[in-house]
C-alpha atoms as a PDB file:
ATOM      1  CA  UNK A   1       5.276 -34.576  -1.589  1.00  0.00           C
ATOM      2  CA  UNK A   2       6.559 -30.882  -1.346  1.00  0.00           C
ATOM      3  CA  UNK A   3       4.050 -28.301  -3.666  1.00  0.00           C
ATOM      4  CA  UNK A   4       6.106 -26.098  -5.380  1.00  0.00           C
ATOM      5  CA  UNK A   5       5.785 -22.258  -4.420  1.00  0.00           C
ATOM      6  CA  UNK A   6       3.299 -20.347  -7.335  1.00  0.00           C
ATOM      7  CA  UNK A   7       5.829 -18.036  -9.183  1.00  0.00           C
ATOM      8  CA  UNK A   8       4.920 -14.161  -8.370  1.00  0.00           C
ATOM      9  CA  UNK A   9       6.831 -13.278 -11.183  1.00  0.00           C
ATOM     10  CA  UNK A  10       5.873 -16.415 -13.495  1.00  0.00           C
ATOM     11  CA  UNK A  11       6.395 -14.384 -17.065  1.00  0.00           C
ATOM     12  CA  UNK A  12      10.176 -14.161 -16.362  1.00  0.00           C
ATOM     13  CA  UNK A  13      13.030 -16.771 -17.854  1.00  0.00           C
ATOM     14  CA  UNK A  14      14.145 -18.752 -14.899  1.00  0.00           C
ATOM     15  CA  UNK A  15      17.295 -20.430 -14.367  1.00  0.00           C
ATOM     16  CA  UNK A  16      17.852 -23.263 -12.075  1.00  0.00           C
ATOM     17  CA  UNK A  17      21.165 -22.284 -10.327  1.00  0.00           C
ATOM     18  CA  UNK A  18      23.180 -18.640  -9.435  1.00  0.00           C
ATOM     19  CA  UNK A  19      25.484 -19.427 -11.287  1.00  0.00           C
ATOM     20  CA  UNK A  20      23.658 -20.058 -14.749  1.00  0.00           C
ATOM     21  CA  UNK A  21      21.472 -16.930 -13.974  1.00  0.00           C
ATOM     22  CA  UNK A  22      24.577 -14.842 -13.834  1.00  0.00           C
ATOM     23  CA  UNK A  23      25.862 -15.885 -16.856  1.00  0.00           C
ATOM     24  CA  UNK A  24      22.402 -14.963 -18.217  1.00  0.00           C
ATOM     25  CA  UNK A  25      22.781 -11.559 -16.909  1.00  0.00           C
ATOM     26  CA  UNK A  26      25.953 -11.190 -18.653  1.00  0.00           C
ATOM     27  CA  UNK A  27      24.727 -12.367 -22.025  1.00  0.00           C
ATOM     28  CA  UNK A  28      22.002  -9.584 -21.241  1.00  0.00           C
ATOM     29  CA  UNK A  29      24.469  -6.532 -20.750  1.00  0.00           C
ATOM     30  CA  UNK A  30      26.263  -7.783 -24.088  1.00  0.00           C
ATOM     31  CA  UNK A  31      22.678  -7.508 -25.685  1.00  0.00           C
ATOM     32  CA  UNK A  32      20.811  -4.672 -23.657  1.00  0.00           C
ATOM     33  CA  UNK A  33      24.253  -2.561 -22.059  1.00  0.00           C
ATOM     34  CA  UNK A  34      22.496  -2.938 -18.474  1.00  0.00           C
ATOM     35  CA  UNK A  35      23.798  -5.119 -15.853  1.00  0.00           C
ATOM     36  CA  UNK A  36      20.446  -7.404 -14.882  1.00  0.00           C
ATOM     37  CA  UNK A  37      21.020  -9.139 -10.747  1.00  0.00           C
ATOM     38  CA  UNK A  38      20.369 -12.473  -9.977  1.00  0.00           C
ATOM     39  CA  UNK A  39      17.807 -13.080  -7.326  1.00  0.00           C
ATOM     40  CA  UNK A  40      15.811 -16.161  -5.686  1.00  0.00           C
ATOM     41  CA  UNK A  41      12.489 -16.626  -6.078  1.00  0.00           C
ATOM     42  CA  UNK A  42      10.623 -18.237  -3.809  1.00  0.00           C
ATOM     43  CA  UNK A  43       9.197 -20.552  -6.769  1.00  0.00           C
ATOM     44  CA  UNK A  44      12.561 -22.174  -6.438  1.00  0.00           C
ATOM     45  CA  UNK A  45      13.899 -20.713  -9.435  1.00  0.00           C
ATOM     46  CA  UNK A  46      16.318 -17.793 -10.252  1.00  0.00           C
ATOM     47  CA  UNK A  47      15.072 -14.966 -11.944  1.00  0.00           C
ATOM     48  CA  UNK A  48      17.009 -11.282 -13.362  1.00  0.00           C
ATOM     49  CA  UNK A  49      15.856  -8.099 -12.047  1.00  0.00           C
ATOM     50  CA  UNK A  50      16.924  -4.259 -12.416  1.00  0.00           C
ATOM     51  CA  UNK A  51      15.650  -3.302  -8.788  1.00  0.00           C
ATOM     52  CA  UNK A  52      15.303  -6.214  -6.618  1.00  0.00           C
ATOM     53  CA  UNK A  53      15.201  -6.363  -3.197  1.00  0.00           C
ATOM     54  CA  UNK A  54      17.784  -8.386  -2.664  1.00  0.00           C
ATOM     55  CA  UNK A  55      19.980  -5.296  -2.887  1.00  0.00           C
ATOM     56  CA  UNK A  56      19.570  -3.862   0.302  1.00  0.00           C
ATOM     57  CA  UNK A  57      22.174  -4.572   2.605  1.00  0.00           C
ATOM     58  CA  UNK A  58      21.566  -7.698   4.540  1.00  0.00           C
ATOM     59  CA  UNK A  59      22.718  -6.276   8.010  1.00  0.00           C
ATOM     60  CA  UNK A  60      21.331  -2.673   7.421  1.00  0.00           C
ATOM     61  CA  UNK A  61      18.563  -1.076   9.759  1.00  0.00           C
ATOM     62  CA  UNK A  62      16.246   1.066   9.668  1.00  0.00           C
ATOM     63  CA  UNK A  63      16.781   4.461  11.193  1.00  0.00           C
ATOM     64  CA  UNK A  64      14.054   5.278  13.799  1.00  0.00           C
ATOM     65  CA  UNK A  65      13.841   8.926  12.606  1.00  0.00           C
ATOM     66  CA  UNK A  66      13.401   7.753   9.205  1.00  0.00           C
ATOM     67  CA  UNK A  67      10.554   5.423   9.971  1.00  0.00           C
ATOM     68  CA  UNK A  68       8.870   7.696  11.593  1.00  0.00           C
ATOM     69  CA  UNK A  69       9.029  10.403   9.186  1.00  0.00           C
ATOM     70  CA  UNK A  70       7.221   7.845   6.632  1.00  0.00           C
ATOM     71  CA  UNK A  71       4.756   7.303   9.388  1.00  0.00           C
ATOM     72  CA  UNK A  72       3.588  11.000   9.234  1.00  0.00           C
ATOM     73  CA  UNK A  73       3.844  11.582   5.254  1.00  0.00           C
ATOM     74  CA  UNK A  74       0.413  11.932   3.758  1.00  0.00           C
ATOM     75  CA  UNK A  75      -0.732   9.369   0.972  1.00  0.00           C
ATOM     76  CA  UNK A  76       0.454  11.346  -2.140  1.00  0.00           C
ATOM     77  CA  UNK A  77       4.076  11.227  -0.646  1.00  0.00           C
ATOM     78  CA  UNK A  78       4.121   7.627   0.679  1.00  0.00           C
ATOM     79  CA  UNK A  79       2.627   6.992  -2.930  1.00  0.00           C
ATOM     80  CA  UNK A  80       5.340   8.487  -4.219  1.00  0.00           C
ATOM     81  CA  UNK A  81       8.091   7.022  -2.568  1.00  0.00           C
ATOM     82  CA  UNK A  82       6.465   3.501  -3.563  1.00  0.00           C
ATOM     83  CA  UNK A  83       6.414   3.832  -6.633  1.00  0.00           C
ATOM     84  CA  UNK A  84      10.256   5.428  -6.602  1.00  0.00           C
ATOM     85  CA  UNK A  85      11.189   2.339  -4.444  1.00  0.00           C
ATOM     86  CA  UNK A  86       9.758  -0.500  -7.190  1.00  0.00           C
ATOM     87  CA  UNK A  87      11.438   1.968  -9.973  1.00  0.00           C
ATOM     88  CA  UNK A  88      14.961   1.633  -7.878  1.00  0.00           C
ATOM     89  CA  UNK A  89      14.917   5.139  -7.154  1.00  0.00           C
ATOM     90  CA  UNK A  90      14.532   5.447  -4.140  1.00  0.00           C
ATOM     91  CA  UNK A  91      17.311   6.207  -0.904  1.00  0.00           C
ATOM     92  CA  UNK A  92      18.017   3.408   1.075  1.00  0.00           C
ATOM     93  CA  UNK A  93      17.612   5.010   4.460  1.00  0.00           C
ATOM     94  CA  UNK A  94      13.888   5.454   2.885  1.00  0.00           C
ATOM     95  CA  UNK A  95      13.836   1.785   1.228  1.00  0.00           C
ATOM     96  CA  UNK A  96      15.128   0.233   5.393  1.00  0.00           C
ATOM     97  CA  UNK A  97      12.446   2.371   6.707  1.00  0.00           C
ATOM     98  CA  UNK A  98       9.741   1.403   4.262  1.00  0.00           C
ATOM     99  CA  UNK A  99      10.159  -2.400   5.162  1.00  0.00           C
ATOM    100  CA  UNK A 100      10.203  -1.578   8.988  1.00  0.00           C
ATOM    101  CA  UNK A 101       7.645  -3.306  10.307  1.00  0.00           C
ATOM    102  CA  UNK A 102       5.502  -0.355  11.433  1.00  0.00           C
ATOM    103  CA  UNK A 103       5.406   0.511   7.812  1.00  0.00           C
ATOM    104  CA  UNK A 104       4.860  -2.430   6.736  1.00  0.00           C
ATOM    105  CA  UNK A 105       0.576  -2.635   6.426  1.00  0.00           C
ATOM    106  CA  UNK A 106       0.748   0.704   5.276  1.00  0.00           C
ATOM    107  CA  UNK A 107       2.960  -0.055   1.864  1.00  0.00           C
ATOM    108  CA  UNK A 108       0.933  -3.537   1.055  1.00  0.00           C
ATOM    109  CA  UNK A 109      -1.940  -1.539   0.703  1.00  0.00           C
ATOM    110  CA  UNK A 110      -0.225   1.424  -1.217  1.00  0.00           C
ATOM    111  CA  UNK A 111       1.373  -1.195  -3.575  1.00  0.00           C
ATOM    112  CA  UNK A 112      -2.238  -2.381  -4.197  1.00  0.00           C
ATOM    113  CA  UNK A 113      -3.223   0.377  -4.961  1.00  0.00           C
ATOM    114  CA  UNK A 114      -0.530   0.976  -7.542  1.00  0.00           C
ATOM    115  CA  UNK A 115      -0.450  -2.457  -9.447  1.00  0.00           C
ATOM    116  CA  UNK A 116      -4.507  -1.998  -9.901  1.00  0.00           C
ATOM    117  CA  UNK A 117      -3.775   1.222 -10.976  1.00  0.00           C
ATOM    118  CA  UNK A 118      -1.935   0.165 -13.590  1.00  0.00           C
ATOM    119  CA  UNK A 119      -3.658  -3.307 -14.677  1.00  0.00           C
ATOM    120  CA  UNK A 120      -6.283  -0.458 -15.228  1.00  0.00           C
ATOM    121  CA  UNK A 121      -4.310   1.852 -17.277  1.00  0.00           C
ATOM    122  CA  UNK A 122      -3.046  -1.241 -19.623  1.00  0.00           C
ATOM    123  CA  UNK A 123      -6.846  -2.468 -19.736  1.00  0.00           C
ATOM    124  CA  UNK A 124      -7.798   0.714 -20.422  1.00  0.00           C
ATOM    125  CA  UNK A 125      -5.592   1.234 -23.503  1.00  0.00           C
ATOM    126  CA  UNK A 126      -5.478  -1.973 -24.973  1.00  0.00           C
ATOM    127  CA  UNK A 127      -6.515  -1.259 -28.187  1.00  0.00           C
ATOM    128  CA  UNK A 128      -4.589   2.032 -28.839  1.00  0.00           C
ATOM    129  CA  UNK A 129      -2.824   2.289 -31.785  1.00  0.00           C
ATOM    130  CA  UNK A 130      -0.989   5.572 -31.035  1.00  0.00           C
ATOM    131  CA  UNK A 131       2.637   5.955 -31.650  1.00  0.00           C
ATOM    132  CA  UNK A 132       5.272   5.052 -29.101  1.00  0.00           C
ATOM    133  CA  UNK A 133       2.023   3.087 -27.233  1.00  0.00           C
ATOM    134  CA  UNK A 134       4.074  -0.087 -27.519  1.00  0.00           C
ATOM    135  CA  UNK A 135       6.966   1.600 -25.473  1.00  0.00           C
ATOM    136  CA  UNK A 136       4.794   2.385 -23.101  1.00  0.00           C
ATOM    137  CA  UNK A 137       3.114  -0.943 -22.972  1.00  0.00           C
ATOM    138  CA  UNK A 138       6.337  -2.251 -22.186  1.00  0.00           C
ATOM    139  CA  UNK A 139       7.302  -0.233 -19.665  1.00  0.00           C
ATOM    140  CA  UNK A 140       4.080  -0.213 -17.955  1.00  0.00           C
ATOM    141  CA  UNK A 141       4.500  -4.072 -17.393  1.00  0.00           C
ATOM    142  CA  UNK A 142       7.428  -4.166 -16.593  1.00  0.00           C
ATOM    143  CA  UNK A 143       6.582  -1.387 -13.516  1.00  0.00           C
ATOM    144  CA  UNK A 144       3.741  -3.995 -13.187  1.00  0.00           C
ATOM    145  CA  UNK A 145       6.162  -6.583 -12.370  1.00  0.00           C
ATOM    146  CA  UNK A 146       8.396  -4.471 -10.036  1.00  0.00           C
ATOM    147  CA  UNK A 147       5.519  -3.716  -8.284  1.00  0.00           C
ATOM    148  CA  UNK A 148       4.243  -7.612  -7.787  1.00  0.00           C
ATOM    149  CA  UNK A 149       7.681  -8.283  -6.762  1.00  0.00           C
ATOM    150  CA  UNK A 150       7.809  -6.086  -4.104  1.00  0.00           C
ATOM    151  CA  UNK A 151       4.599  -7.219  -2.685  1.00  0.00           C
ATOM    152  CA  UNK A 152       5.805 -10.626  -2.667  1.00  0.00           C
ATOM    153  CA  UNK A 153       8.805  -9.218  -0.779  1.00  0.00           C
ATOM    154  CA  UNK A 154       5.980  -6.813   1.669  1.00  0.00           C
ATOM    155  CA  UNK A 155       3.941 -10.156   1.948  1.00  0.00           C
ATOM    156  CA  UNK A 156       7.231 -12.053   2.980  1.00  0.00           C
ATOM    157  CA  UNK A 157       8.740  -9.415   5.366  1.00  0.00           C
ATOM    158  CA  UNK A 158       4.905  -9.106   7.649  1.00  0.00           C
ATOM    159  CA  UNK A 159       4.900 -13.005   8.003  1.00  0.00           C
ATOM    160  CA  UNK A 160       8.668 -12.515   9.377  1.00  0.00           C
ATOM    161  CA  UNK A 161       7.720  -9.692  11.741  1.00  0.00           C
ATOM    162  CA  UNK A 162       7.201 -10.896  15.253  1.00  0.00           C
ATOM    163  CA  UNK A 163       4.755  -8.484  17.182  1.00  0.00           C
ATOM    164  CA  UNK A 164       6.478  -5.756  19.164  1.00  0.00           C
ATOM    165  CA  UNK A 165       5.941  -2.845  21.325  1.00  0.00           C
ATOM    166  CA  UNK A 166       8.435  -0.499  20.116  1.00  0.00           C
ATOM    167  CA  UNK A 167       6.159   3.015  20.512  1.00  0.00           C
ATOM    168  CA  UNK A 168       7.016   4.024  16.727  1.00  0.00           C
ATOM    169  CA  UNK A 169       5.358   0.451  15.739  1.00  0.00           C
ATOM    170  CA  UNK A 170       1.344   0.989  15.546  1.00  0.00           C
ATOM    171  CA  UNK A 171      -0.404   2.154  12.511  1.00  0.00           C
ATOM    172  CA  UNK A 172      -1.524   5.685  11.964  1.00  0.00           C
ATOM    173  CA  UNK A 173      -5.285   6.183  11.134  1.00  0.00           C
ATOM    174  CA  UNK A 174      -5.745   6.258   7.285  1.00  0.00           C
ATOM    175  CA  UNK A 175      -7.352   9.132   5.484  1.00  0.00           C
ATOM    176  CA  UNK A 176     -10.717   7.301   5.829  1.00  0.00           C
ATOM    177  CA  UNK A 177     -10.766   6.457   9.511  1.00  0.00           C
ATOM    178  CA  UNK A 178      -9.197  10.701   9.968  1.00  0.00           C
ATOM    179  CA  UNK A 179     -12.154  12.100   7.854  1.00  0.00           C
ATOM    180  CA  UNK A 180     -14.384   9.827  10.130  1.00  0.00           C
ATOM    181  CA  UNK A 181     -13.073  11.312  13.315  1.00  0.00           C
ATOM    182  CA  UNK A 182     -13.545  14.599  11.985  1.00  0.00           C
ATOM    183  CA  UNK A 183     -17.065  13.977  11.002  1.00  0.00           C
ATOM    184  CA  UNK A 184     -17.754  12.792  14.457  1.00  0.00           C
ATOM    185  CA  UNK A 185     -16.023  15.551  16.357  1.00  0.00           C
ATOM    186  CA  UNK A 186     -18.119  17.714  14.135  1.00  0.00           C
ATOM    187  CA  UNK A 187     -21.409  16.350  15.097  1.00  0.00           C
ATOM    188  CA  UNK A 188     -20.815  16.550  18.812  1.00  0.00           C
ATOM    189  CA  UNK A 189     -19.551  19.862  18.106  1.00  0.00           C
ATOM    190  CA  UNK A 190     -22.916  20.892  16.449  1.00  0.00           C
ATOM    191  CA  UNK A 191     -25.068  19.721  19.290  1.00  0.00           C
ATOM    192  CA  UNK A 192     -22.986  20.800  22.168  1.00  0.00           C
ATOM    193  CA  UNK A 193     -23.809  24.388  20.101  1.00  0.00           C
ATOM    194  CA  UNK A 194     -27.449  23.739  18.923  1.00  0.00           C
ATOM    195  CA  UNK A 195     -28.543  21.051  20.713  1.00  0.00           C
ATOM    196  CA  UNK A 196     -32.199  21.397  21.146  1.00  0.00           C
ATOM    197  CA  UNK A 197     -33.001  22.835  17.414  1.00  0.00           C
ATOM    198  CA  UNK A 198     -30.878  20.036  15.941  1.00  0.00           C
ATOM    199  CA  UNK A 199     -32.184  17.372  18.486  1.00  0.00           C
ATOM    200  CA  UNK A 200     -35.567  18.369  17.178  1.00  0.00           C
ATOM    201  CA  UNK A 201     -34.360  18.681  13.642  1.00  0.00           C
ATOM    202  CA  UNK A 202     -32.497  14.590  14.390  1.00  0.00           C
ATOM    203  CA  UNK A 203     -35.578  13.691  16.004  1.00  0.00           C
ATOM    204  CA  UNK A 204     -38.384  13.790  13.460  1.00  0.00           C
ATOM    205  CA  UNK A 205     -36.228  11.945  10.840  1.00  0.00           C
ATOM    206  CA  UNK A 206     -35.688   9.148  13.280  1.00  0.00           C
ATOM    207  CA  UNK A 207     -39.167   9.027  13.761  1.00  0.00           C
ATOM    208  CA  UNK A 208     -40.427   8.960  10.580  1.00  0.00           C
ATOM    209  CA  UNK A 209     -37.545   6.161   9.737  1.00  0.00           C
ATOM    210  CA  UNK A 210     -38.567   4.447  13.234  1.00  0.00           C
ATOM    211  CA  UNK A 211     -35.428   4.088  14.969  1.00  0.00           C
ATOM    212  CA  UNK A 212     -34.686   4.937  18.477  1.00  0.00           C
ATOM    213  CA  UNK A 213     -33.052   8.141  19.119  1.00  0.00           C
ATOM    214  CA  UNK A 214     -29.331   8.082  20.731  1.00  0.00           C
ATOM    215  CA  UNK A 215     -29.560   9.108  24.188  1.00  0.00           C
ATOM    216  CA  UNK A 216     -27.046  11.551  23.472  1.00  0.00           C
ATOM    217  CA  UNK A 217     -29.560  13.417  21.685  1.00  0.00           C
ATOM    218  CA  UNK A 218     -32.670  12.646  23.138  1.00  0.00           C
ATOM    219  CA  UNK A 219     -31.346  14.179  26.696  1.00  0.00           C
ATOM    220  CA  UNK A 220     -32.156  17.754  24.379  1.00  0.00           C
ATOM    221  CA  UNK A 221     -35.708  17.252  24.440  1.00  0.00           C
ATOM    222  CA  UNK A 222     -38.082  17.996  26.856  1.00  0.00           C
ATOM    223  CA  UNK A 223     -39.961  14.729  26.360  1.00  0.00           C
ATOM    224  CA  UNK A 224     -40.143  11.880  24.588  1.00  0.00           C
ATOM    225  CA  UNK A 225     -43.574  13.293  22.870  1.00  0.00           C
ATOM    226  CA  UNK A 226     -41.813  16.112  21.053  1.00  0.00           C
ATOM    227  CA  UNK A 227     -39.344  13.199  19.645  1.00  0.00           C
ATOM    228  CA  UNK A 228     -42.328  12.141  17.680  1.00  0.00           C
ATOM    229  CA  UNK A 229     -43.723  15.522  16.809  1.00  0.00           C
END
């Protein structure tokens, strides 16, 4: 017995052929003035959306120069164009490069990021009774939504991608694993500088938390005595 897909989306109406969802989307522009598109979801049903996916061209690539350009933007601008892509604002050269493959890791974890970002803002201000906070409640789910939908569509799109070895394909370091680096390079910078005062300096905290020194900073010390001194 085939197990239905879970819904991402399951707060949606559904409708159980195109053709009855577009007449639902035309009973919605009479009501709202906004043209809603019909779109399959992988729970087997069809759902409305303002921004879906499913817009893209279906034999469009991604530009190379594009892709890597979102390869080298830092995290506020890749941010950024996330959240312009699940708002429908974004350019479609940047919306192809976004679901290249390369890119792919990168905007799963950025669209994380977002929808707990704002699960947190709703939680947050649940019980405010400002004005126009029910306007924004509305809107905020409804970016919610976007944003689930497109990691449904990210989550999709990596199980499709075959492994390559095209040279604009591997992940850049995050900020994280950079800072890291840096922190490292810094170290071996300070004891190529100072490296018997800070070998000394290294060397009594070791001690006293009795762990063996690194090699790398023992070979600073005249003996092994003075590492326990």
């Amino acid at each position: 017995m085939h197990t239905p897909t879970p819904c991402p989306t399951p707060d949606k109406g559904r409708c159980a052929t195109q053709e009855a969802a577009q007449g639902a989307a035309q009973r919605m522009r009479l009501r709202i003035g906004r043209l809603l598109i019909p779109y399959p979801c992988v729970c087997g049903w069809w759902h409305l959306a303002t921004t879906p996916a499913q817009a893209l061209p279906a034999d469009a690539t991604a530009d190379p120069a594009h892709v890597e350009r979102l390869q080298d933007l830092g995290d506020a601008e890749f941010r950024a164009l996330t959240t312009a892509d699940a708002r429908g604002q974004a350019e479609t050269p940047d919306r192809l490069a976004l679901r290249h493959p390369s890119n792919l890791p990168r905007w799963e974890r950025m669209l994380s990021e977002l929808r707990d970002d704002i699960d947190e803002q709703l939680a947050h201000r649940s019980q405010e009774s400002t004005p126009g906070i029910g306007d924004w409640r509305r809107r905020a789910r409804r970016y919610g939504q976007a944003l689930t939908e497109r990691a449904h569509e990210c989550r999709t799109l990596l199980a499709q991608s075959p492994p390559t070895t095209d040279p604009i394909t591997p992940q850049r370091p995050t900020q994280k694993e950079l800072r890291r680096l840096a922190g490292e390079k810094a170290i071996d910078r300070l004891i190529a500088a100072h490296g018997p005062e800070f070998a000394r300096y290294l060397a009594q905290e070791y001690a006293l938390l009795g762990a063996d020194l690194p090699q790398r900073v023992a070979k600073y010390l005249p003996n092994q005595a003075e590492a326990a001194a």
